[in-house]
N, C-alpha and C. Protein backbone atom coordinates (compact mmCIF):
# COMPACT_ATOMS: atom_id res chain seq x y z
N UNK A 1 -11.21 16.63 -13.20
CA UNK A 1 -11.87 15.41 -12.75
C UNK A 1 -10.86 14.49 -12.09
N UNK A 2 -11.19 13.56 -10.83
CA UNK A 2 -10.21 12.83 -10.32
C UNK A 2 -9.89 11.60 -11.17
N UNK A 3 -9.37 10.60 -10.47
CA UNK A 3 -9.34 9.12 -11.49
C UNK A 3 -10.34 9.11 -11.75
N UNK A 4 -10.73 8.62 -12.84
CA UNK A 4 -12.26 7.93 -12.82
C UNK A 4 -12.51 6.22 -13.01
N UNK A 5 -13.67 6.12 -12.35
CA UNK A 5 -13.93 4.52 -12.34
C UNK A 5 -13.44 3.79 -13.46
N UNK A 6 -13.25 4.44 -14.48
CA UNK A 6 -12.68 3.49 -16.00
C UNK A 6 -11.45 3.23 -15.88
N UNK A 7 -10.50 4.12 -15.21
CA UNK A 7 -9.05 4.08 -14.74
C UNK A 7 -8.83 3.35 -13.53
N UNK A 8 -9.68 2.25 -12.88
CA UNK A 8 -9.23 1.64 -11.51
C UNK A 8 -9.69 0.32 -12.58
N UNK A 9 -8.38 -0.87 -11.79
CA UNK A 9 -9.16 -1.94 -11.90
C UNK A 9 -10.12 -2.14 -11.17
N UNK A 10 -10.45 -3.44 -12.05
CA UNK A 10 -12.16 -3.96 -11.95
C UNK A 10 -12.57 -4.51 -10.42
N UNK A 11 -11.46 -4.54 -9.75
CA UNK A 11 -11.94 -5.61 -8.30
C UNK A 11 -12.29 -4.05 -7.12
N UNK A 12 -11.21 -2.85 -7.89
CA UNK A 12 -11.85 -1.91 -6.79
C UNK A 12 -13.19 -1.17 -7.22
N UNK A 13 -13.20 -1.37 -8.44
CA UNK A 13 -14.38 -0.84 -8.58
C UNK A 13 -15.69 -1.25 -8.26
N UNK A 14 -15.62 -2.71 -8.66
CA UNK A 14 -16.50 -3.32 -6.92
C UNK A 14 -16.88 -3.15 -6.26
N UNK A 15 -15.45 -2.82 -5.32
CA UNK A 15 -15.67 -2.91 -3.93
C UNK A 15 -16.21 -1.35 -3.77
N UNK A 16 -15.98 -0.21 -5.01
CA UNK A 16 -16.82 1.21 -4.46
C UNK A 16 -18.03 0.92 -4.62
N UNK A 17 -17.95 0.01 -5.25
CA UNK A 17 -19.46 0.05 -5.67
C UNK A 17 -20.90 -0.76 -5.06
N UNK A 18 -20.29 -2.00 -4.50
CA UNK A 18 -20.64 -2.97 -3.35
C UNK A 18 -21.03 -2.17 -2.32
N UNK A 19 -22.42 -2.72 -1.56
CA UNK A 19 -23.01 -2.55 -0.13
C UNK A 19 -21.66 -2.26 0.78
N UNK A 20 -21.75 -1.53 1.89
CA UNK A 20 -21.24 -1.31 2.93
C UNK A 20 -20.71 -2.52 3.68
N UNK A 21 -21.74 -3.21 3.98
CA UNK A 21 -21.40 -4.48 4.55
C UNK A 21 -20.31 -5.40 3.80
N UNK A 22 -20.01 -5.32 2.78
CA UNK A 22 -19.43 -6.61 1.97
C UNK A 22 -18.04 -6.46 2.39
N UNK A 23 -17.40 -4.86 2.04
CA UNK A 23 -15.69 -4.84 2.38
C UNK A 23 -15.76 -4.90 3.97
N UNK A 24 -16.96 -4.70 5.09
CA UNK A 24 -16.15 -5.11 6.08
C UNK A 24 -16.36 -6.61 6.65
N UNK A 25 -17.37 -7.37 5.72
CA UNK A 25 -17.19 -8.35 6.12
C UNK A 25 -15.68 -8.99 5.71
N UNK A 26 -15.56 -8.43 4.46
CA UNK A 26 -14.24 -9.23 3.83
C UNK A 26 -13.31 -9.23 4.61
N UNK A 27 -13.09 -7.88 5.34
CA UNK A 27 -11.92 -7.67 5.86
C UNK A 27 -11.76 -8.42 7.11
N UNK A 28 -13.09 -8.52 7.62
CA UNK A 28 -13.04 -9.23 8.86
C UNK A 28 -12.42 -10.76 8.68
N UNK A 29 -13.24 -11.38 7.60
CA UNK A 29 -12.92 -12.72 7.16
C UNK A 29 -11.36 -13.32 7.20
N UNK A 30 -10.67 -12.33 6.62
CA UNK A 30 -9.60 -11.78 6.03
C UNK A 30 -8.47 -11.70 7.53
N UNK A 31 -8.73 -11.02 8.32
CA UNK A 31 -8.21 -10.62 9.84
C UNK A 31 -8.40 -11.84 10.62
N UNK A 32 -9.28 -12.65 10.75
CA UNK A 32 -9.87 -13.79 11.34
C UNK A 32 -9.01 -14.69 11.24
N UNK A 33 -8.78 -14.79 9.48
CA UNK A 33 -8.35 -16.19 9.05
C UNK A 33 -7.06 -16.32 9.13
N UNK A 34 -6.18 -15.04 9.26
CA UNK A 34 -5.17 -14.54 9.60
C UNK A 34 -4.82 -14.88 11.03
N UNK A 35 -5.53 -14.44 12.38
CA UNK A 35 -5.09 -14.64 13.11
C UNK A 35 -5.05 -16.10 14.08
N UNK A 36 -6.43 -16.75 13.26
CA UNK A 36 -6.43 -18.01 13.82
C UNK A 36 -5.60 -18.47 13.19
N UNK A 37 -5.27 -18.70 12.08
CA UNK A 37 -3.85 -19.41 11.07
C UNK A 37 -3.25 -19.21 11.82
N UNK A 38 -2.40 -18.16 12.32
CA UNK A 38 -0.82 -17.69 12.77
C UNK A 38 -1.26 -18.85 14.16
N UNK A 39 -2.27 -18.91 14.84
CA UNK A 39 -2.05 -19.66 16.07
C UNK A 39 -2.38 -21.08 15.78
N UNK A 40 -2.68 -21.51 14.72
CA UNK A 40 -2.79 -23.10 14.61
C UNK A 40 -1.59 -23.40 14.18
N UNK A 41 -0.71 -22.57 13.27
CA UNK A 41 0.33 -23.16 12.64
C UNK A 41 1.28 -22.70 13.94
N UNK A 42 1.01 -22.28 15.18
CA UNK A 42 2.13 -22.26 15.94
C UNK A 42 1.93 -23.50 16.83
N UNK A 43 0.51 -24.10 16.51
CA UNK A 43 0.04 -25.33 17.52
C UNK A 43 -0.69 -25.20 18.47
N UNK A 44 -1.15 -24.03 18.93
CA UNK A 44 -2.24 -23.36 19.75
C UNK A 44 -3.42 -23.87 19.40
N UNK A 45 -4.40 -24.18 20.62
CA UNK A 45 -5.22 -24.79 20.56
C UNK A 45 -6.46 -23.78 20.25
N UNK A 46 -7.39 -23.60 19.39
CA UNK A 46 -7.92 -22.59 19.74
C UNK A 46 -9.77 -23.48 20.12
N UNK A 47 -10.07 -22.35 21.29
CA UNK A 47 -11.22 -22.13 21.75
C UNK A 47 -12.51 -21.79 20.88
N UNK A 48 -13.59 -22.39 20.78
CA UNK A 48 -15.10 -21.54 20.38
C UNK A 48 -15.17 -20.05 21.03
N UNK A 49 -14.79 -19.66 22.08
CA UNK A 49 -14.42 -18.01 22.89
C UNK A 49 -13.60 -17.53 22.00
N UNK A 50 -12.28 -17.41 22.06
CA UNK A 50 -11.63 -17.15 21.08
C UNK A 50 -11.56 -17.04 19.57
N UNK A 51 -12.55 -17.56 19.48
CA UNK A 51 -12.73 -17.80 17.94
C UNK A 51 -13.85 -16.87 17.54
N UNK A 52 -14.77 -16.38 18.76
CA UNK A 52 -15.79 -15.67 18.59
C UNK A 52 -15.35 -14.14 18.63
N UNK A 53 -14.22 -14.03 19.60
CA UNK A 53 -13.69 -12.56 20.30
C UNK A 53 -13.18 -11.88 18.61
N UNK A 54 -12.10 -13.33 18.45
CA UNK A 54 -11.68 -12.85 16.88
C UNK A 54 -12.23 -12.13 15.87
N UNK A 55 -13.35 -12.96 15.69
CA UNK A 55 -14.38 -12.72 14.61
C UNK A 55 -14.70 -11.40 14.58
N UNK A 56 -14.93 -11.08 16.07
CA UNK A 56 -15.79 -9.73 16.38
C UNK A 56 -14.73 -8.70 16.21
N UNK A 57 -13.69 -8.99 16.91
CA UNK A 57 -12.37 -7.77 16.30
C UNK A 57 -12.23 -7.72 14.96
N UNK A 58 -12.57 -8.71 14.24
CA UNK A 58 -12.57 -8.30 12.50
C UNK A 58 -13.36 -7.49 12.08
N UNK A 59 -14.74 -7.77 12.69
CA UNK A 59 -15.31 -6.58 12.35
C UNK A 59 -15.45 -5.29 12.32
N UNK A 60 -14.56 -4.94 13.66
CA UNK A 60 -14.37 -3.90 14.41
C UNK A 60 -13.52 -3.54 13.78
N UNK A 61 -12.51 -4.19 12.90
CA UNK A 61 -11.88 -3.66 12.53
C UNK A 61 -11.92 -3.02 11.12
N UNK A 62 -12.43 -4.12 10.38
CA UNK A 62 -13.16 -3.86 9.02
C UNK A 62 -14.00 -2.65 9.00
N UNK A 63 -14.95 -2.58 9.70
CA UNK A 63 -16.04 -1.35 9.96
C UNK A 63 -14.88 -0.03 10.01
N UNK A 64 -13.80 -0.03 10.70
CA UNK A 64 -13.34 0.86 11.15
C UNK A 64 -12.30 0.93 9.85
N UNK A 65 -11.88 0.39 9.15
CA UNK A 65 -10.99 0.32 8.03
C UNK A 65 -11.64 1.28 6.98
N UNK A 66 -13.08 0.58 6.36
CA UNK A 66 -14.21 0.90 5.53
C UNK A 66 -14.45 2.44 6.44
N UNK A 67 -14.56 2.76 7.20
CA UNK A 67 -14.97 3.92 7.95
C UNK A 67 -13.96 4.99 7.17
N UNK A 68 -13.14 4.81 7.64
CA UNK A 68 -11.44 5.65 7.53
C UNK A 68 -11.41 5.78 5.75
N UNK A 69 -11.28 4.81 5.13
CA UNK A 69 -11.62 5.12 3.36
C UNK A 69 -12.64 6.22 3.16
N UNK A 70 -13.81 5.82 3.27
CA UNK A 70 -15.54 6.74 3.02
C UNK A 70 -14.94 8.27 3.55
N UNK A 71 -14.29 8.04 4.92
CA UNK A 71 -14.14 9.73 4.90
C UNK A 71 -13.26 9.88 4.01
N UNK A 72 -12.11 9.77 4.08
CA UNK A 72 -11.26 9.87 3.53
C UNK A 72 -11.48 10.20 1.65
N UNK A 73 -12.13 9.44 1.35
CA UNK A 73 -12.52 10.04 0.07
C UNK A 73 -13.19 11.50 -0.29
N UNK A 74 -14.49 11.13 0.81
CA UNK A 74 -15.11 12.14 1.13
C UNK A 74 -14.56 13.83 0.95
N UNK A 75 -13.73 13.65 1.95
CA UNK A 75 -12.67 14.87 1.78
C UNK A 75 -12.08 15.18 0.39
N UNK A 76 -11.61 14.01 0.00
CA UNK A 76 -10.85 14.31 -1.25
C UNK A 76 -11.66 14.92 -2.33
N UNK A 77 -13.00 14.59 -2.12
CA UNK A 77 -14.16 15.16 -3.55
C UNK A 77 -14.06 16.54 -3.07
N UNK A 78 -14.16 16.98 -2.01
CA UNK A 78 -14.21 18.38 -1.87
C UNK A 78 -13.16 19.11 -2.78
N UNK A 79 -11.91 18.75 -2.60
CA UNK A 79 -10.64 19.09 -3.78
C UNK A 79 -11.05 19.68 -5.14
N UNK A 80 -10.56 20.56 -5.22
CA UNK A 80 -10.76 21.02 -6.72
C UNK A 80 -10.39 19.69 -7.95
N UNK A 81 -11.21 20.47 -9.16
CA UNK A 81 -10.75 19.37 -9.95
C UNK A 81 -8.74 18.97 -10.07
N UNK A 82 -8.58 17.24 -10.14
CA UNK A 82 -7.21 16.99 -10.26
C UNK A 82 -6.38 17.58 -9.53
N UNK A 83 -7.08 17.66 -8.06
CA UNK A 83 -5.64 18.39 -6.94
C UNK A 83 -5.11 16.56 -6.72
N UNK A 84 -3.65 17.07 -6.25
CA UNK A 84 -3.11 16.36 -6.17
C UNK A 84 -3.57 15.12 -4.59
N UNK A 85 -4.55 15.00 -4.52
CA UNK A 85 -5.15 14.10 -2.87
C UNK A 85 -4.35 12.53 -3.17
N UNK A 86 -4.17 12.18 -1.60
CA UNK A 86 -3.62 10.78 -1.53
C UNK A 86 -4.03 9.90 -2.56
N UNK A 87 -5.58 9.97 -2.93
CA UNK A 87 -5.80 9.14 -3.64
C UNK A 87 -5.71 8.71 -5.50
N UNK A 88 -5.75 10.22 -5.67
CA UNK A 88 -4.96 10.40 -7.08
C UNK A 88 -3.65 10.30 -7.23
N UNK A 89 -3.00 10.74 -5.91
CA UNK A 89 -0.88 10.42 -6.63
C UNK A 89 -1.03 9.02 -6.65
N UNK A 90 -1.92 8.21 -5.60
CA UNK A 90 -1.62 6.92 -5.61
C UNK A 90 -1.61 6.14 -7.24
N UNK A 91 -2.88 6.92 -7.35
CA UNK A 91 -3.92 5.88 -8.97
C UNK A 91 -3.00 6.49 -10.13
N UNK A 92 -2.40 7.44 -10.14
CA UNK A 92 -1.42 8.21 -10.94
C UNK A 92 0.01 7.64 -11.01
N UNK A 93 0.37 7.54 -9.82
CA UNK A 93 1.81 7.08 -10.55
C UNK A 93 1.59 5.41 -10.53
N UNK A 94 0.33 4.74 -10.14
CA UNK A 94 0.14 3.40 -10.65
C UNK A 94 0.02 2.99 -11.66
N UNK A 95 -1.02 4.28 -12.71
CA UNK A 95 -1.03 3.87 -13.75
C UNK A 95 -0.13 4.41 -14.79
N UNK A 96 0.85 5.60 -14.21
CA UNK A 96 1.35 6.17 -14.91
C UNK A 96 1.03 7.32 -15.74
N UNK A 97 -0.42 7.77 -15.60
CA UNK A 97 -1.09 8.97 -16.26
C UNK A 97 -1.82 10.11 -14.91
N UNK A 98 -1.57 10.95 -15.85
CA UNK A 98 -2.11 11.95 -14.65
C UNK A 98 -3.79 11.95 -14.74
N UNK A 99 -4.57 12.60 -13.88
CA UNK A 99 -6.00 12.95 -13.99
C UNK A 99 -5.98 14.19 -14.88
N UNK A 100 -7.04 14.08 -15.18
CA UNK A 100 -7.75 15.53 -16.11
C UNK A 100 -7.57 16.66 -15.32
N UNK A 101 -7.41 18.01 -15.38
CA UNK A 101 -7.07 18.90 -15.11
C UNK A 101 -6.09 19.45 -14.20
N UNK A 102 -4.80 17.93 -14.08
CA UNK A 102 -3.84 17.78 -12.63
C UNK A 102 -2.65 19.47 -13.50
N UNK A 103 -2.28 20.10 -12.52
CA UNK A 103 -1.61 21.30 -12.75
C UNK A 103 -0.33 20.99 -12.60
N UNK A 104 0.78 21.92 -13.31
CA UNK A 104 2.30 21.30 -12.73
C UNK A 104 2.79 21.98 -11.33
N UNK A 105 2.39 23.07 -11.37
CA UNK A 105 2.47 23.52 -9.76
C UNK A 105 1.94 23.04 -8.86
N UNK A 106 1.33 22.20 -8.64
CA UNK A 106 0.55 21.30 -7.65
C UNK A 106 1.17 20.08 -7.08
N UNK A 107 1.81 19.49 -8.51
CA UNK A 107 1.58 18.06 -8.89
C UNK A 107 3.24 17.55 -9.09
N UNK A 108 3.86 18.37 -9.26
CA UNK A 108 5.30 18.58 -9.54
C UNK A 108 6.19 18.49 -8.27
N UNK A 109 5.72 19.36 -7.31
CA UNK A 109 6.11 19.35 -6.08
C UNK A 109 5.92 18.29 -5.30
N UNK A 110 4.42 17.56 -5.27
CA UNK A 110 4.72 16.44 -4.46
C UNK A 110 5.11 15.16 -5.44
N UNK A 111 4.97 15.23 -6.74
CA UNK A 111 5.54 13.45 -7.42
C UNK A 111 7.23 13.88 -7.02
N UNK A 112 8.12 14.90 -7.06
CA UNK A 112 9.80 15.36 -6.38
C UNK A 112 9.62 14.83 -5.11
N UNK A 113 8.78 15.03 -4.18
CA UNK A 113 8.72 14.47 -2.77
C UNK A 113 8.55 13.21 -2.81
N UNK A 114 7.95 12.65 -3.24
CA UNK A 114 7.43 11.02 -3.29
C UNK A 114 9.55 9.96 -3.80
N UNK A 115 9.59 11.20 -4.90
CA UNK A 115 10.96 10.41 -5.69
C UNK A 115 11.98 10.53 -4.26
N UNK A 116 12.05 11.50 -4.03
CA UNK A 116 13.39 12.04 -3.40
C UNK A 116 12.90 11.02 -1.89
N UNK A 117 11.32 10.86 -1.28
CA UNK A 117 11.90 10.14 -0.37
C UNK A 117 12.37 8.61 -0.74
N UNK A 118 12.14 7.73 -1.84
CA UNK A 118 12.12 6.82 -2.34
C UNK A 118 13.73 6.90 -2.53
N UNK A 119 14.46 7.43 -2.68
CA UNK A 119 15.86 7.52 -3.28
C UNK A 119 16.40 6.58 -1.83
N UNK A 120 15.83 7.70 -0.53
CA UNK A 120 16.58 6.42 0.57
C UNK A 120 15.97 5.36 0.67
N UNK A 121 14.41 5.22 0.61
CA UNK A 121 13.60 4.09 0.85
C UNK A 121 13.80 2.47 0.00
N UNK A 122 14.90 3.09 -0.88
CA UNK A 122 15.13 1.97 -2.00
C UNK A 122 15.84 1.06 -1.40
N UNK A 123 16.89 1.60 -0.64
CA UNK A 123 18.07 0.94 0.82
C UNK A 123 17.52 0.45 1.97
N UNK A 124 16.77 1.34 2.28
CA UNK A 124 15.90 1.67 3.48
C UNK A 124 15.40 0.44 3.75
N UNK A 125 14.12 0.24 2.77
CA UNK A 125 13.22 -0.57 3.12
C UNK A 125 13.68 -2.16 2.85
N UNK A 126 14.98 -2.76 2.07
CA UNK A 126 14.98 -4.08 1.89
C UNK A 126 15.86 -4.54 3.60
N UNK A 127 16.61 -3.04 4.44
CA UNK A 127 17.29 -3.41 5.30
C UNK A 127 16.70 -3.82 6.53
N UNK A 128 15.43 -2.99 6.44
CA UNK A 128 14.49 -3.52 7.95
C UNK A 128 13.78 -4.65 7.35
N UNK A 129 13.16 -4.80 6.22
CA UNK A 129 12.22 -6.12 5.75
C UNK A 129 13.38 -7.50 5.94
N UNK A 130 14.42 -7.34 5.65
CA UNK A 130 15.76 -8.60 5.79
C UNK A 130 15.41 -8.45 7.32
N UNK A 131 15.55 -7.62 7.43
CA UNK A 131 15.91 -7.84 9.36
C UNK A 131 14.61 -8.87 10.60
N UNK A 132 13.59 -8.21 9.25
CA UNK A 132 12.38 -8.96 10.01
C UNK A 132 12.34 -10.91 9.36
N UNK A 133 13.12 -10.62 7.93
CA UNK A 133 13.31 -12.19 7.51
C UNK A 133 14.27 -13.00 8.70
N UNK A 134 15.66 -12.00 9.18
CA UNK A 134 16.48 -12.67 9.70
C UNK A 134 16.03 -13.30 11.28
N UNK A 135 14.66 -12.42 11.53
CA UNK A 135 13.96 -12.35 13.12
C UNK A 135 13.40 -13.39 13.06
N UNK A 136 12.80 -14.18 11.47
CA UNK A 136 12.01 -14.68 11.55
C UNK A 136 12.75 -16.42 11.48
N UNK A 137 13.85 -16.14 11.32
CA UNK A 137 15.30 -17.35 10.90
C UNK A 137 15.55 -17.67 12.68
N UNK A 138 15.48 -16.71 13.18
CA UNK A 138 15.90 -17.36 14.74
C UNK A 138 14.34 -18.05 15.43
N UNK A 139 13.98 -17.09 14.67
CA UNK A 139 12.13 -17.89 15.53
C UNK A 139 11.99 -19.20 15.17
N UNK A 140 11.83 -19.54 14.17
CA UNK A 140 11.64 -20.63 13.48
C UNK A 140 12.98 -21.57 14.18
N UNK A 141 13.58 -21.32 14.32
CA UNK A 141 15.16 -22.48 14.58
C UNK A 141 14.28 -23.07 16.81
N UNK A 142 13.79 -21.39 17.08
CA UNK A 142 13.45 -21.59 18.50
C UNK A 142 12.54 -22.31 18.74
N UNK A 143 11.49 -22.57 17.56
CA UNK A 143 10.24 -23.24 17.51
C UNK A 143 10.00 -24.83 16.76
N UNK A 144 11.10 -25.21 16.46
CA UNK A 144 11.17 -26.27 15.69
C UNK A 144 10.07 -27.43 15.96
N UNK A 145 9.22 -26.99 17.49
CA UNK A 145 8.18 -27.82 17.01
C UNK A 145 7.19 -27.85 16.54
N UNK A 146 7.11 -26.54 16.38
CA UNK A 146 5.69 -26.03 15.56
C UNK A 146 6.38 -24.67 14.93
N UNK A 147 6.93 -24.69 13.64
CA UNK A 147 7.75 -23.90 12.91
C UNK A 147 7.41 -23.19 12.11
N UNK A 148 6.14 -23.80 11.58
CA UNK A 148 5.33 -23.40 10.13
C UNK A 148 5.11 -21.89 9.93
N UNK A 149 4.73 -21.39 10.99
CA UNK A 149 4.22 -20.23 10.91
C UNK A 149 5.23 -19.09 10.46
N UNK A 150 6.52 -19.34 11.61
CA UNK A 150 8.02 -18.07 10.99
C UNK A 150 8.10 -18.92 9.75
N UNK A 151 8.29 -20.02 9.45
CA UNK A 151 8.81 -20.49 8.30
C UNK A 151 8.27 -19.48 6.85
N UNK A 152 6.74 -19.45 7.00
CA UNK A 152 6.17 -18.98 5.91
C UNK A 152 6.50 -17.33 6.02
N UNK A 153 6.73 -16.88 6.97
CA UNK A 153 6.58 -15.49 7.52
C UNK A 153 8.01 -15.00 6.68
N UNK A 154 9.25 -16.15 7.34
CA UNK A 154 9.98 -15.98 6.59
C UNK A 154 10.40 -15.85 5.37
N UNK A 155 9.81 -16.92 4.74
CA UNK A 155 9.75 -16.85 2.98
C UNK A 155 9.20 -15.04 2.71
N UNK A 156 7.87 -14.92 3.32
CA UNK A 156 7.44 -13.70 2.60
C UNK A 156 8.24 -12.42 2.72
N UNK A 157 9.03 -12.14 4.14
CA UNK A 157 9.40 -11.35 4.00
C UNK A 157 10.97 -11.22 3.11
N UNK A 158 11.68 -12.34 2.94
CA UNK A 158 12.56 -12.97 1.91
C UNK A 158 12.04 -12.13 0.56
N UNK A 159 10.97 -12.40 0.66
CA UNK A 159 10.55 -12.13 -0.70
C UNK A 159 10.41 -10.89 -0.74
N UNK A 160 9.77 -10.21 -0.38
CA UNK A 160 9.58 -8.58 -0.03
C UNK A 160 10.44 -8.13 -0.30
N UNK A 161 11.66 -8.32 0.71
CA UNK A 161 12.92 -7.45 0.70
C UNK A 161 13.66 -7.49 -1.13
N UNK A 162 13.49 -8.64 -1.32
CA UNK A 162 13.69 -8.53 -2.60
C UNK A 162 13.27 -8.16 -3.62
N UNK A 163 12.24 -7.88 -3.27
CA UNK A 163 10.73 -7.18 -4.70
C UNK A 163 10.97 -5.68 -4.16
N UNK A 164 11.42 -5.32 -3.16
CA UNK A 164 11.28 -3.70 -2.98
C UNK A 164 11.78 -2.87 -3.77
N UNK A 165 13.02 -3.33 -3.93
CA UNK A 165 14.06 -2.12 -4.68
C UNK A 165 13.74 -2.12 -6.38
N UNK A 166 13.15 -3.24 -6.89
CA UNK A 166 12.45 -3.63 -8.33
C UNK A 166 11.27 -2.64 -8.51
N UNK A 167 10.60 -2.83 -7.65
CA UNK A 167 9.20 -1.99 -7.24
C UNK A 167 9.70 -0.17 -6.94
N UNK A 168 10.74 -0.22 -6.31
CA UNK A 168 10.74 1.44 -6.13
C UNK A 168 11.06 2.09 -7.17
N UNK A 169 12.26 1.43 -8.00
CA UNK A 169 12.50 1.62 -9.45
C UNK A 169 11.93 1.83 -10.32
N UNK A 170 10.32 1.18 -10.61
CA UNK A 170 9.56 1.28 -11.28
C UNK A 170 8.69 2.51 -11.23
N UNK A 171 8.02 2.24 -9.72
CA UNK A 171 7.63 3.54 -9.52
C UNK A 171 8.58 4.98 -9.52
N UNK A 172 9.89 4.76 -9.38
CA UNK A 172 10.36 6.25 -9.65
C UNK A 172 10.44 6.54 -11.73
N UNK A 173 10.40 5.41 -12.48
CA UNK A 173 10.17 5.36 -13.54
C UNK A 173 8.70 5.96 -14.04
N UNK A 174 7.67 5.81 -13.03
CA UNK A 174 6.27 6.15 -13.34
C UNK A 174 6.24 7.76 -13.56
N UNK A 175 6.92 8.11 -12.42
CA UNK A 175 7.39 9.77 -11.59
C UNK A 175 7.81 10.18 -12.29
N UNK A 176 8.52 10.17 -13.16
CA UNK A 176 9.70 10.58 -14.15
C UNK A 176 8.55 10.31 -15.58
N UNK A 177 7.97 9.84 -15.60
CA UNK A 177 6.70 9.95 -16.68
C UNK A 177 5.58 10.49 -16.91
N UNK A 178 5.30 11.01 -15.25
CA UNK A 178 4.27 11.65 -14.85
C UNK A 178 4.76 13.07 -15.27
N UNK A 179 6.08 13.40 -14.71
CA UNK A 179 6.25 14.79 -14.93
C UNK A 179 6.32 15.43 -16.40
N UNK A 180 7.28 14.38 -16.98
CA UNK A 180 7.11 14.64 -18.67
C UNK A 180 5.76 15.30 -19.31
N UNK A 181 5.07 14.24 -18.96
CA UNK A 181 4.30 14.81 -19.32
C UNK A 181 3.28 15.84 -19.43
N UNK A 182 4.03 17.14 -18.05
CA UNK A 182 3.26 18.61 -18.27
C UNK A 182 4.54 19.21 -18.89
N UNK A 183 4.32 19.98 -20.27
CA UNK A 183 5.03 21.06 -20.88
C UNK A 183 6.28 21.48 -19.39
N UNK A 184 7.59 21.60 -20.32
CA UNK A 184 8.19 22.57 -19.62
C UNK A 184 8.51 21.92 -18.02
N UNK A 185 7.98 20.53 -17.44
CA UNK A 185 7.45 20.51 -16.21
C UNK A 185 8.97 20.56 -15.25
N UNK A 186 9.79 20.25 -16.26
CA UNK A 186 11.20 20.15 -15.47
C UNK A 186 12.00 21.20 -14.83
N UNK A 187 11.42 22.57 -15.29
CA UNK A 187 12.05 23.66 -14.71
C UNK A 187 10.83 23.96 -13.02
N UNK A 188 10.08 23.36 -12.97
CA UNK A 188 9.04 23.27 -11.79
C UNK A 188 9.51 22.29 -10.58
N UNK A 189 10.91 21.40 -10.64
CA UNK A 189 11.33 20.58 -9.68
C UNK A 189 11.71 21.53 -8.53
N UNK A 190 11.40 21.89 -7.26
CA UNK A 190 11.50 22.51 -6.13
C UNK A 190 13.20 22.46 -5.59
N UNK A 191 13.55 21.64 -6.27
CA UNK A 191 15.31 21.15 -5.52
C UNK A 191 16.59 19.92 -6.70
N UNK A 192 17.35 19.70 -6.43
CA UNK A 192 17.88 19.38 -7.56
C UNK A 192 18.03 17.33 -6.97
N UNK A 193 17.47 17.69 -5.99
CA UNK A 193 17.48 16.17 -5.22
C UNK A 193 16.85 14.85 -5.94
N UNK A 194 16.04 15.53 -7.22
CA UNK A 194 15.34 14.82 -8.31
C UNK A 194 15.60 14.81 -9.66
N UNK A 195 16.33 14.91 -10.03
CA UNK A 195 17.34 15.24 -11.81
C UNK A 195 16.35 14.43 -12.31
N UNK A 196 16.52 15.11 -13.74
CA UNK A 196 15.57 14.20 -14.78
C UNK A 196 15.19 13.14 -14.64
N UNK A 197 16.67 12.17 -14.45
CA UNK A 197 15.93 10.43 -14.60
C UNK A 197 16.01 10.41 -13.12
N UNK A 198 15.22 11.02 -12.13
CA UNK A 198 15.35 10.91 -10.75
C UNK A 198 16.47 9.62 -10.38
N UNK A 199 17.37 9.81 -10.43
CA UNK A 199 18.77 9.26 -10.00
C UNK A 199 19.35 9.87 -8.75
């Protein structure tokens, strides 16, 4: 059996469970409020046209977001019980437990792939997220009259870069819990690029 609804929090279970219409209105809402923000806080004047074009690309986009999930699941039910699909490694090493009938030959091979690419991504990812903080340090200095927007952009990605390597850690901690827990599962690692405490 895959995750099951008792194993997701409560806000996605919702949203599987909610009319069609609701996640793409959200998302639209969501995309909208986003892009008119980024242009008021740069001081841009915005238009009733513009404001309408927006709207409608949210939807377009939402529809098309919500589209891409539905199949996407879709496919995944076809999967035998507890194959390893995008959407179970995800809910798996989130929560740290495997699904009902997940195999170690299956499941072994890609949680080693997930670790081993994470080993560079731990470096990786705080060096381009800084880079986009530091992009966002010259914007803001260029814009000083309407600043708000890199300003905040900046903080977040400040923040990011710093939550990444906390966050990859954890999750390679999940990985390393996941595997434990099939019998034996450690002689099933494909390469040595993943040692026990994936180090």
């Amino acid at each position: 059996m895959d995750v099951d609804d008792d194993r997701v929090s409560g806000w996605v279970r919702l949203l599987r469970r909610a009319p069609r219409w609701v996640p793409i209105l959200g998302s639209a809402v969501v995309f909208t409020v986003f892009m008119l923000g980024m242009k008021l806080l740069q001081g841009e004047d915005l238009e009733p046209v513009e404001i309408a074009i927006t709207g409608a690309v949210g939807l377009a986009v939402g529809g098309f977001a919500v589209w891409i999930t539905r199949w996407q699941r879709a496919r995944e039910r076809k999967k035998p019980t507890g194959w390893p699909t995008a959407t179970n490694l995800k809910q798996a090493v989130s929560i740290g437990r495997l699904p009902e009938g997940a195999a170690a030959e299956q499941w072994i091979p890609k949680l080693t792939k997930i670790a081993d690419q994470e080993r560079y991504m731990i470096w990786i990812g705080p060096l381009l997220i800084g880079a986009f903080a530091a992009m966002g340090v010259f914007l803001t200095l260029e814009r000083l009259d309407h600043p708000w927007f890199w300003v905040l952009a900046t903080i977040g990605f400040a923040g990011v870069a710093a939550w990444y390597p906390i966050w990859i850690l954890r999750r390679r901690a999940r990985i390393e819990g996941l595997i434990t827990q099939f019998p034996d599962g450690g002689r099933l690692i494909p390469n040595d690029s993943v040692p026990k405490k994936l180090s």
